[in-house]
Protein backbone atom coordinates (compact mmCIF):
# COMPACT_ATOMS: atom_id res chain seq x y z
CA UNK A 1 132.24 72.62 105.08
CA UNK A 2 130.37 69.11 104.37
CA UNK A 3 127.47 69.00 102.17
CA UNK A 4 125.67 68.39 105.63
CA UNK A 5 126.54 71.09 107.06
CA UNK A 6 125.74 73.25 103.92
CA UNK A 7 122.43 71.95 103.77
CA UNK A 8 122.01 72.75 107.71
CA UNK A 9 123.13 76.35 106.73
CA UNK A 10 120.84 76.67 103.83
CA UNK A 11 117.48 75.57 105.92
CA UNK A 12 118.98 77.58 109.11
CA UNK A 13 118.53 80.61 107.20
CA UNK A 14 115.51 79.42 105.62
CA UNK A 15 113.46 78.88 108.57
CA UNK A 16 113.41 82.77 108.26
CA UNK A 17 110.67 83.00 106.01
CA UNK A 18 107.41 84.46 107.34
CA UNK A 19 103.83 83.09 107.47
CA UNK A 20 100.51 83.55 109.05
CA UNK A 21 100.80 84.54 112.72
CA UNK A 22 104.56 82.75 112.94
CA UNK A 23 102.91 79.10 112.30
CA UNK A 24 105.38 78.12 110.90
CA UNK A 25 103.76 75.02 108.56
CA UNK A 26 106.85 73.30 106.93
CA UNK A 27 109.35 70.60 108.37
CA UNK A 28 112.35 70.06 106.72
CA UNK A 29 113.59 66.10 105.81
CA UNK A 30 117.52 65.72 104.70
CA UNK A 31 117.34 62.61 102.38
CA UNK A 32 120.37 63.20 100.79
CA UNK A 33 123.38 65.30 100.32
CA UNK A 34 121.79 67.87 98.09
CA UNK A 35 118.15 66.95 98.53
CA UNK A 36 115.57 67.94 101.27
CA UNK A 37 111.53 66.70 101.23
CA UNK A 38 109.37 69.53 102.81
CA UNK A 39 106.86 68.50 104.79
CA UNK A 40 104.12 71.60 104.38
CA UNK A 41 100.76 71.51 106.42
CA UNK A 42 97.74 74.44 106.73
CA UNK A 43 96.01 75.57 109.57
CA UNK A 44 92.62 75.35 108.20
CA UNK A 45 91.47 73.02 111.19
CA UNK A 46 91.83 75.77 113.56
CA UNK A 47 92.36 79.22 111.73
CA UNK A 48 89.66 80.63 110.56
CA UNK A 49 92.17 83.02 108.00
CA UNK A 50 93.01 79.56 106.22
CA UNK A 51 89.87 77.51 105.97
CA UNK A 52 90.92 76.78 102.39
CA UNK A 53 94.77 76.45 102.93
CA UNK A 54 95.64 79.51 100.80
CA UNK A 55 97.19 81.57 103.84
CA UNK A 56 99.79 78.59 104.53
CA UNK A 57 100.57 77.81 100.69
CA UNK A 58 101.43 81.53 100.40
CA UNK A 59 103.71 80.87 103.18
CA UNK A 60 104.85 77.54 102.09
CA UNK A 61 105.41 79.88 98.65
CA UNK A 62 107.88 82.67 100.62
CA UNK A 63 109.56 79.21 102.23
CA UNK A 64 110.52 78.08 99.08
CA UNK A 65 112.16 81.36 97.72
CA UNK A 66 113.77 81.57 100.97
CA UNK A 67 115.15 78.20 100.05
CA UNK A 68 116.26 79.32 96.81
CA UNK A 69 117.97 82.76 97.99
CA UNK A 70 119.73 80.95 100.48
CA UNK A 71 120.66 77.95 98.46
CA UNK A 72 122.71 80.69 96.90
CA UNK A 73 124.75 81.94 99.99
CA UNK A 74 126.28 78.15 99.44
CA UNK A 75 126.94 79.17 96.04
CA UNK A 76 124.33 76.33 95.04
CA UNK A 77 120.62 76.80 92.49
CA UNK A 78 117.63 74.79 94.08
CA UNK A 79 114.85 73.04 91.91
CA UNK A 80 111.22 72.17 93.36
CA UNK A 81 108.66 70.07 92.87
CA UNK A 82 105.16 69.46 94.66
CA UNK A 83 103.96 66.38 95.00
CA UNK A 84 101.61 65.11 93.32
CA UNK A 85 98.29 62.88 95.01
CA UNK A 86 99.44 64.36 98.23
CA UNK A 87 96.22 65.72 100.71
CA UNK A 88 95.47 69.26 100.11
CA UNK A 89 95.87 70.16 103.78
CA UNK A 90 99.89 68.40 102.97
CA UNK A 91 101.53 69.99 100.31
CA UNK A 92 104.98 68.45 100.21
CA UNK A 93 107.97 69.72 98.04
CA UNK A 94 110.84 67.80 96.37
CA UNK A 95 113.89 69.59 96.84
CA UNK A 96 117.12 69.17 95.23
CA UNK A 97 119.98 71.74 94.96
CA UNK A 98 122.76 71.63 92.58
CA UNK A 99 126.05 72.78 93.58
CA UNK A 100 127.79 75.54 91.39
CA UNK A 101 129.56 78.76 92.10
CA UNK A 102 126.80 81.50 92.00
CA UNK A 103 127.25 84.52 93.60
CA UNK A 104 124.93 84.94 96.68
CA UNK A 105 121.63 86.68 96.02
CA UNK A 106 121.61 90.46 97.31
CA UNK A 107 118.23 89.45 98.75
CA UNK A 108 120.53 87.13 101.37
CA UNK A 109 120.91 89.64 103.90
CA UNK A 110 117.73 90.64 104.30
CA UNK A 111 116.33 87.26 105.41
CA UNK A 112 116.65 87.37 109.19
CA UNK A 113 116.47 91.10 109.04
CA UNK A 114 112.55 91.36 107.26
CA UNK A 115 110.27 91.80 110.00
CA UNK A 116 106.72 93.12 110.46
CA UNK A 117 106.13 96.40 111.70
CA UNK A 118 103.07 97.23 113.20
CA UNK A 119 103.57 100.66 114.73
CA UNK A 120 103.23 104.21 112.87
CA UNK A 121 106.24 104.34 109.81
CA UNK A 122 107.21 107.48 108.20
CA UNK A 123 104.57 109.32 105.81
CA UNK A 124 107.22 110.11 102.70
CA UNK A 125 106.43 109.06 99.42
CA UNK A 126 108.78 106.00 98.15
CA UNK A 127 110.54 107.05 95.19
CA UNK A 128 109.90 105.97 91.89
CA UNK A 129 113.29 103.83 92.05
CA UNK A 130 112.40 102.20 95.23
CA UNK A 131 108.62 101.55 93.14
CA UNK A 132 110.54 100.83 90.23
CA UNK A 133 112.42 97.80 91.78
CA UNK A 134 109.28 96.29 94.25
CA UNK A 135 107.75 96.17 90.86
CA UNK A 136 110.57 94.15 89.11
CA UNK A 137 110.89 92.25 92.01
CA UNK A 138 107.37 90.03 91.76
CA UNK A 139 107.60 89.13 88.17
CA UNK A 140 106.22 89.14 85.29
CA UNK A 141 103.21 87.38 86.46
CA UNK A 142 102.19 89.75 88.99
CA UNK A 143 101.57 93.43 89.25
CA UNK A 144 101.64 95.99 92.10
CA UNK A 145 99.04 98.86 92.61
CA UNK A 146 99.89 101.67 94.99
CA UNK A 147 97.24 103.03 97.33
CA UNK A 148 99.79 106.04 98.49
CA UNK A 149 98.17 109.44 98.08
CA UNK A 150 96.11 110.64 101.50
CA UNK A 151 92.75 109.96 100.29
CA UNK A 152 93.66 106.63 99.09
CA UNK A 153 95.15 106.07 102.39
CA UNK A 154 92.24 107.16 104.15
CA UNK A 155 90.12 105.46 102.26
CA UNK A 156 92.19 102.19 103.51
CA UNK A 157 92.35 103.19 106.89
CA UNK A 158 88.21 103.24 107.23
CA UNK A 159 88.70 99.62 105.23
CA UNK A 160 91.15 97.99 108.13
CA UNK A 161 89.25 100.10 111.01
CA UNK A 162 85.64 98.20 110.09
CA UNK A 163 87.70 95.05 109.14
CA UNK A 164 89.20 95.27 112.65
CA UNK A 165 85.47 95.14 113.97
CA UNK A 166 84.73 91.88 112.01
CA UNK A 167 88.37 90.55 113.82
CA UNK A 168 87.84 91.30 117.24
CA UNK A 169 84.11 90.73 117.59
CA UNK A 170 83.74 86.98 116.10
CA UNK A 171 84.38 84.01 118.00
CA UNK A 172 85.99 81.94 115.48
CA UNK A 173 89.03 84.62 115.73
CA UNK A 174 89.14 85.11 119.20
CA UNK A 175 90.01 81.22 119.93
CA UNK A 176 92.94 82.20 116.65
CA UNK A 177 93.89 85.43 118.99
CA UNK A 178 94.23 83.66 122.27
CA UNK A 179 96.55 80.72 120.70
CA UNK A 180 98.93 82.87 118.83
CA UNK A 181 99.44 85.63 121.48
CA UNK A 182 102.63 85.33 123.34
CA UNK A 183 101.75 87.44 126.84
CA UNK A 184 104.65 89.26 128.30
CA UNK A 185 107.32 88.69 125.52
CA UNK A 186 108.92 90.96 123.35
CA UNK A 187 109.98 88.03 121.10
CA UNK A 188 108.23 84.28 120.39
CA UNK A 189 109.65 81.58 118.61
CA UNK A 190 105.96 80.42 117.53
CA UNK A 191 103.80 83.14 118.20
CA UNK A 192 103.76 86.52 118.38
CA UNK A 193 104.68 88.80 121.41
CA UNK A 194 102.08 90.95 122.69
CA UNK A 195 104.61 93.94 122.73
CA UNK A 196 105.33 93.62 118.94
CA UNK A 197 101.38 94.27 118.74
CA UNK A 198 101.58 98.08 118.29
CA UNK A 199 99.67 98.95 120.67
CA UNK A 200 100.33 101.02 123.94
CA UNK A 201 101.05 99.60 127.49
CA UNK A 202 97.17 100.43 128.95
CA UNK A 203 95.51 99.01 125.81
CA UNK A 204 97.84 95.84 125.87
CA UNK A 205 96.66 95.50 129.81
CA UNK A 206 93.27 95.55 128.92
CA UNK A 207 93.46 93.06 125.86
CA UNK A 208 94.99 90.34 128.19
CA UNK A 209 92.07 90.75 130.91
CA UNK A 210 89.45 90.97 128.44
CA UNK A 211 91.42 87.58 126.36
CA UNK A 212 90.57 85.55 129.51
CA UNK A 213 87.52 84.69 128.19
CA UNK A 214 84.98 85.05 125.15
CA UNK A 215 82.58 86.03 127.80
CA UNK A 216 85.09 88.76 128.98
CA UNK A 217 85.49 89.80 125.27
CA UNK A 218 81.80 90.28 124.70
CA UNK A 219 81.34 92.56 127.99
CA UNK A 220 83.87 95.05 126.80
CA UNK A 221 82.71 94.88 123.11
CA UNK A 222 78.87 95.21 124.31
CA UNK A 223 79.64 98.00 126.96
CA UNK A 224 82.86 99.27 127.24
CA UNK A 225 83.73 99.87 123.62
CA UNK A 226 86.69 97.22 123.85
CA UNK A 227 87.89 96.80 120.44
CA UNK A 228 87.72 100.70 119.70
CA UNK A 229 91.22 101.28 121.13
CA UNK A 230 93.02 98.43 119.48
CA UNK A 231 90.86 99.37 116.39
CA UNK A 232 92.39 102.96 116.21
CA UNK A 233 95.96 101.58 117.74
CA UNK A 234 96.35 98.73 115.47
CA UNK A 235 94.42 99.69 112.11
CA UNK A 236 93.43 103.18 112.01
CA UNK A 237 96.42 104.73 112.72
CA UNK A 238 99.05 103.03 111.34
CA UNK A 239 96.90 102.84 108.26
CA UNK A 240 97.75 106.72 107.70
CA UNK A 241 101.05 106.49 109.12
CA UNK A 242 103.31 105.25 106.48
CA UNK A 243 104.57 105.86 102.95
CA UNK A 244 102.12 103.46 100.67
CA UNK A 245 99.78 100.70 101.09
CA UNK A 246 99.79 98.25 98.25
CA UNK A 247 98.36 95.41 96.81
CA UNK A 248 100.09 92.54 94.55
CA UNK A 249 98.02 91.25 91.68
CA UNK A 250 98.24 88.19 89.49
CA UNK A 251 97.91 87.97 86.51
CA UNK A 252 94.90 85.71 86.77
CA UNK A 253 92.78 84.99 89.63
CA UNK A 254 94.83 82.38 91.36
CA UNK A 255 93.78 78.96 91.69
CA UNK A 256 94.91 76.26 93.79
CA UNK A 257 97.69 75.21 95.42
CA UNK A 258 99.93 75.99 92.62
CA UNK A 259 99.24 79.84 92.38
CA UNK A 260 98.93 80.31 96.00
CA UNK A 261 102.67 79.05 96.18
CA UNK A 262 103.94 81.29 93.50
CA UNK A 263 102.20 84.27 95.02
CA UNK A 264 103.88 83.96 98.65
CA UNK A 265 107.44 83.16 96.09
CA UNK A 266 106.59 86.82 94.88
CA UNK A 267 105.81 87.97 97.98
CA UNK A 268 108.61 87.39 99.82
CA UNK A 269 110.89 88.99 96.83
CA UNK A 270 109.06 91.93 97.14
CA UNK A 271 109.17 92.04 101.34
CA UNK A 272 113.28 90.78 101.25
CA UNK A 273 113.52 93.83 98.00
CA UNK A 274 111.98 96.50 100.81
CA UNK A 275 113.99 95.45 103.59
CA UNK A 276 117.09 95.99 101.47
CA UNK A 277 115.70 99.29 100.63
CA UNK A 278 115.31 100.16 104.06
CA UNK A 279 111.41 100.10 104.39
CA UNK A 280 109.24 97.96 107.07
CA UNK A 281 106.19 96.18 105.74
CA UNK A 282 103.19 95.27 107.62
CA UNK A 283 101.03 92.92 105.80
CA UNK A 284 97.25 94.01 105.74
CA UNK A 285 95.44 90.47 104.28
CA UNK A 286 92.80 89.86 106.18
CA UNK A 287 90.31 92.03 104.26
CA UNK A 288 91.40 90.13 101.02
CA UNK A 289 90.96 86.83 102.86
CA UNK A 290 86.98 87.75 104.18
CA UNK A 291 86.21 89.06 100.74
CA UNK A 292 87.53 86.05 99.10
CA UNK A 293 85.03 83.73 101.63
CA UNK A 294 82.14 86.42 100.73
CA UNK A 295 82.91 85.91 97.07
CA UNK A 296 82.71 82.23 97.09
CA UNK A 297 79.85 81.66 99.56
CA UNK A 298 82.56 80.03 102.45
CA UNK A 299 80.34 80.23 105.71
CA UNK A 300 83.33 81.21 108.59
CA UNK A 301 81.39 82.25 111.34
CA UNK A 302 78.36 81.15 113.37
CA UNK A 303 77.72 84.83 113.58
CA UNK A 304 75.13 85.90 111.12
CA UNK A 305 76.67 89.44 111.60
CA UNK A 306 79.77 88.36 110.76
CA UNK A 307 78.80 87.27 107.49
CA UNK A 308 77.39 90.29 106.64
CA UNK A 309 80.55 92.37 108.17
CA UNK A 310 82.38 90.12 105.26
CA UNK A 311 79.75 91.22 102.73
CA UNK A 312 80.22 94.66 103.46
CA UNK A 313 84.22 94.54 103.19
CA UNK A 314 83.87 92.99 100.00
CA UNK A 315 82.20 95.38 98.66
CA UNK A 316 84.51 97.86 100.26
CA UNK A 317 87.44 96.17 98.61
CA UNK A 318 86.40 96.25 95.04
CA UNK A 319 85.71 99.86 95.14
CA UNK A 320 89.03 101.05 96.87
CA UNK A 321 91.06 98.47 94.32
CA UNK A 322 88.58 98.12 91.32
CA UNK A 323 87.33 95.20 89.94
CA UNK A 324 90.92 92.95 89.61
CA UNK A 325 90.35 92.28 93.52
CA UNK A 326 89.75 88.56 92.93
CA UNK A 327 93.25 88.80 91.09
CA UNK A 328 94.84 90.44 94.21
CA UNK A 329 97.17 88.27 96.56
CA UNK A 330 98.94 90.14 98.52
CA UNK A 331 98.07 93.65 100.26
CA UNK A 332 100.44 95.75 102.67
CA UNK A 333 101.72 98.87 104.09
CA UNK A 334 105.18 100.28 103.66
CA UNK A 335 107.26 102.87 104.90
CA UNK A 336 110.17 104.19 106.65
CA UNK A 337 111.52 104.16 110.24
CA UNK A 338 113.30 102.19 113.22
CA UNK A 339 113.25 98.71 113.24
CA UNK A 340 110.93 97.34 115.34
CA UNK A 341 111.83 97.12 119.12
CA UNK A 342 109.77 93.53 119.31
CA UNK A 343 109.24 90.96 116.87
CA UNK A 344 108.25 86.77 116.29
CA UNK A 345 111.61 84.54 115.90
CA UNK A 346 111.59 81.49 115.04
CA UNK A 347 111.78 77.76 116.29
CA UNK A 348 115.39 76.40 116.25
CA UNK A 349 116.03 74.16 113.10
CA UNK A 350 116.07 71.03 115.31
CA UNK A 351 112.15 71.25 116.20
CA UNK A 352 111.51 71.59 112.95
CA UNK A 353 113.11 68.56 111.18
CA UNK A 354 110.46 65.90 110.21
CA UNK A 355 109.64 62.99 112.35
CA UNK A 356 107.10 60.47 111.64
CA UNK A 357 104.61 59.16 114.68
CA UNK A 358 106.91 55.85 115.25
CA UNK A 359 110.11 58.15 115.62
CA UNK A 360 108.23 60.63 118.42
């Protein structure tokens, strides 16, 4: 095999890597045999989950591991560097790997099998060796903190149930909901399919007539009780339904692009260590994201009752995770079961090499 065609394999498997909603915010440049420039971007223009970038540097973050684990599957170690002077909203990433004879990471085969599963897992405790080795797997500069006992997963449940509210009755998520919902599909290469939603037939019908419109949305939520269903469907229930949630902490409370990058690298350790395992992960962030913009004052919404729904959660937050919340990066559920029937894919490699304007 060429050194082309290794580097084709390497970012084939790469392109694996999760992020926010299956964005997907990197493009890859071969400028040399063993070097690749990656061309990062955030949604903060039109998500309101990323207004400051962190969501996509988190993924840019798991990207980069991704890189590194399957650098190895070449038997080759991978070095990166950001940047410098580059816009915020562009992180870009020297990459060179150096060709050896490593053995493949054990993380490798988990890459294109980690998925998201948001439907009901199995209630079982993990054991302490699966906690044992999630823990390892983050680093030394991170923690994990198990929320796994009922109450505490009650406790979480009533969290994502009134955080659910705050998603499904703001404008500024709606116009997020309606672009990265893939109707009919039981896999997207940029979005997600409705059917890997976790929600049942009826209550997926009813989303995609009430979606038409904002005005639609607002009818059911005023007098219909619209968002109760995929409330209980999508957050309540699952919330009980699995074997642990749990948050990853730094060390310190990250800051800037930097951190944000070596939390998703942690992340997607821990998610590739649980797929070996054999457990599904479902990643729970949006409460950390609203208290984060309650913390700091960031005004998301038009909605005056949306800022207060953030204030509330916030508050919520600190007392089901203690005072280190503004430390925490990461939070999820885990557990045991089938893989899931439905999932996001992702865009072949071609679409996402980097072109400039002139070469469109």
């Amino acid at each position: 095999m060429s050194s082309l065609e290794a580097m084709r394999a390497v970012l084939d498997l790469s392109r694996w890597a999760p992020s926010g909603d299956n964005t997907q915010p990197w493009r890859f440049e071969i400028i040399g045999p063993h070097e690749v420039v990656v061309h990062g971007h955030d949604t903060r223009d039109h998500c309101v989950y990323d207004l400051q970038g962190e969501a996509s540097q988190v993924s840019l973050g798991a990207l980069l591991e991704t890189m590194s684990i399957a650098a190895s599957t070449q038997g080759w170690t991978m070095g990166a560097t950001r940047r410098v002077g580059m816009p915020e909203h562009q992180p870009t990433f020297d990459i060179h790997f150096t060709p050896g004879s490593i053995e493949p990471s054990p993380l490798a085969g988990s890459i294109t099998v980690r998925s998201v599963q948001r439907r009901p897992m199995g209630t079982q405790r993990l054991t302490p060796q699966q906690k044992a080795e999630l823990v390892q797997s983050v680093g030394e500069q991170f923690n994990v903190e198990w929320l796994e006992d009922l109450g505490a997963r009650w406790r979480t449940a009533w969290l994502m149930f009134h955080n659910a509210k705050l998603r499904l009755t703001m404008p500024e998520a709606y116009e997020v909901h309606r672009s990265i919902i893939e109707w009919n599909a039981s896999q997207s290469i940029d979005r997600v399919p409705d059917r890997a939603l976790g929600v049942d037939a009826m209550t997926l019908k009813m989303m995609r007539f009430a979606m038409a419109s904002w005005e639609r949305v607002q009818f059911f939520n005023r007098f219909l009780a619209g968002s109760l269903a995929p409330r209980l469907q999508m957050d309540f229930l699952p919330s009980l339904a699995c074997g642990a949630h749990l948050i990853i902490k730094a060390k310190r409370a990250p800051d800037g692009i930097d951190d944000f990058v070596a939390a998703g690298r942690a992340v997607q350790r821990f998610w590739l260590t649980a797929t070996k395992l054999g457990l599904w992960q479902q990643p729970e962030m949006t409460p950390l994201i609203f208290s984060r913009y309650a913390r700091q004052g960031v005004r998301f919404s038009e909605q005056a009752s949306s800022i207060e729904l953030a204030r509330q959660l916030s508050k919520t937050v600190t007392e089901l995770v203690g005072p280190a919340a503004e430390t925490a990066v990461w939070m999820g559920r885990l557990g045991t079961g089938s893989a899931p029937e439905c999932r996001s894919v992702r865009r072949p490699l071609d679409s996402l090499m980097f072109s400039t304007p002139d070469s469109d």
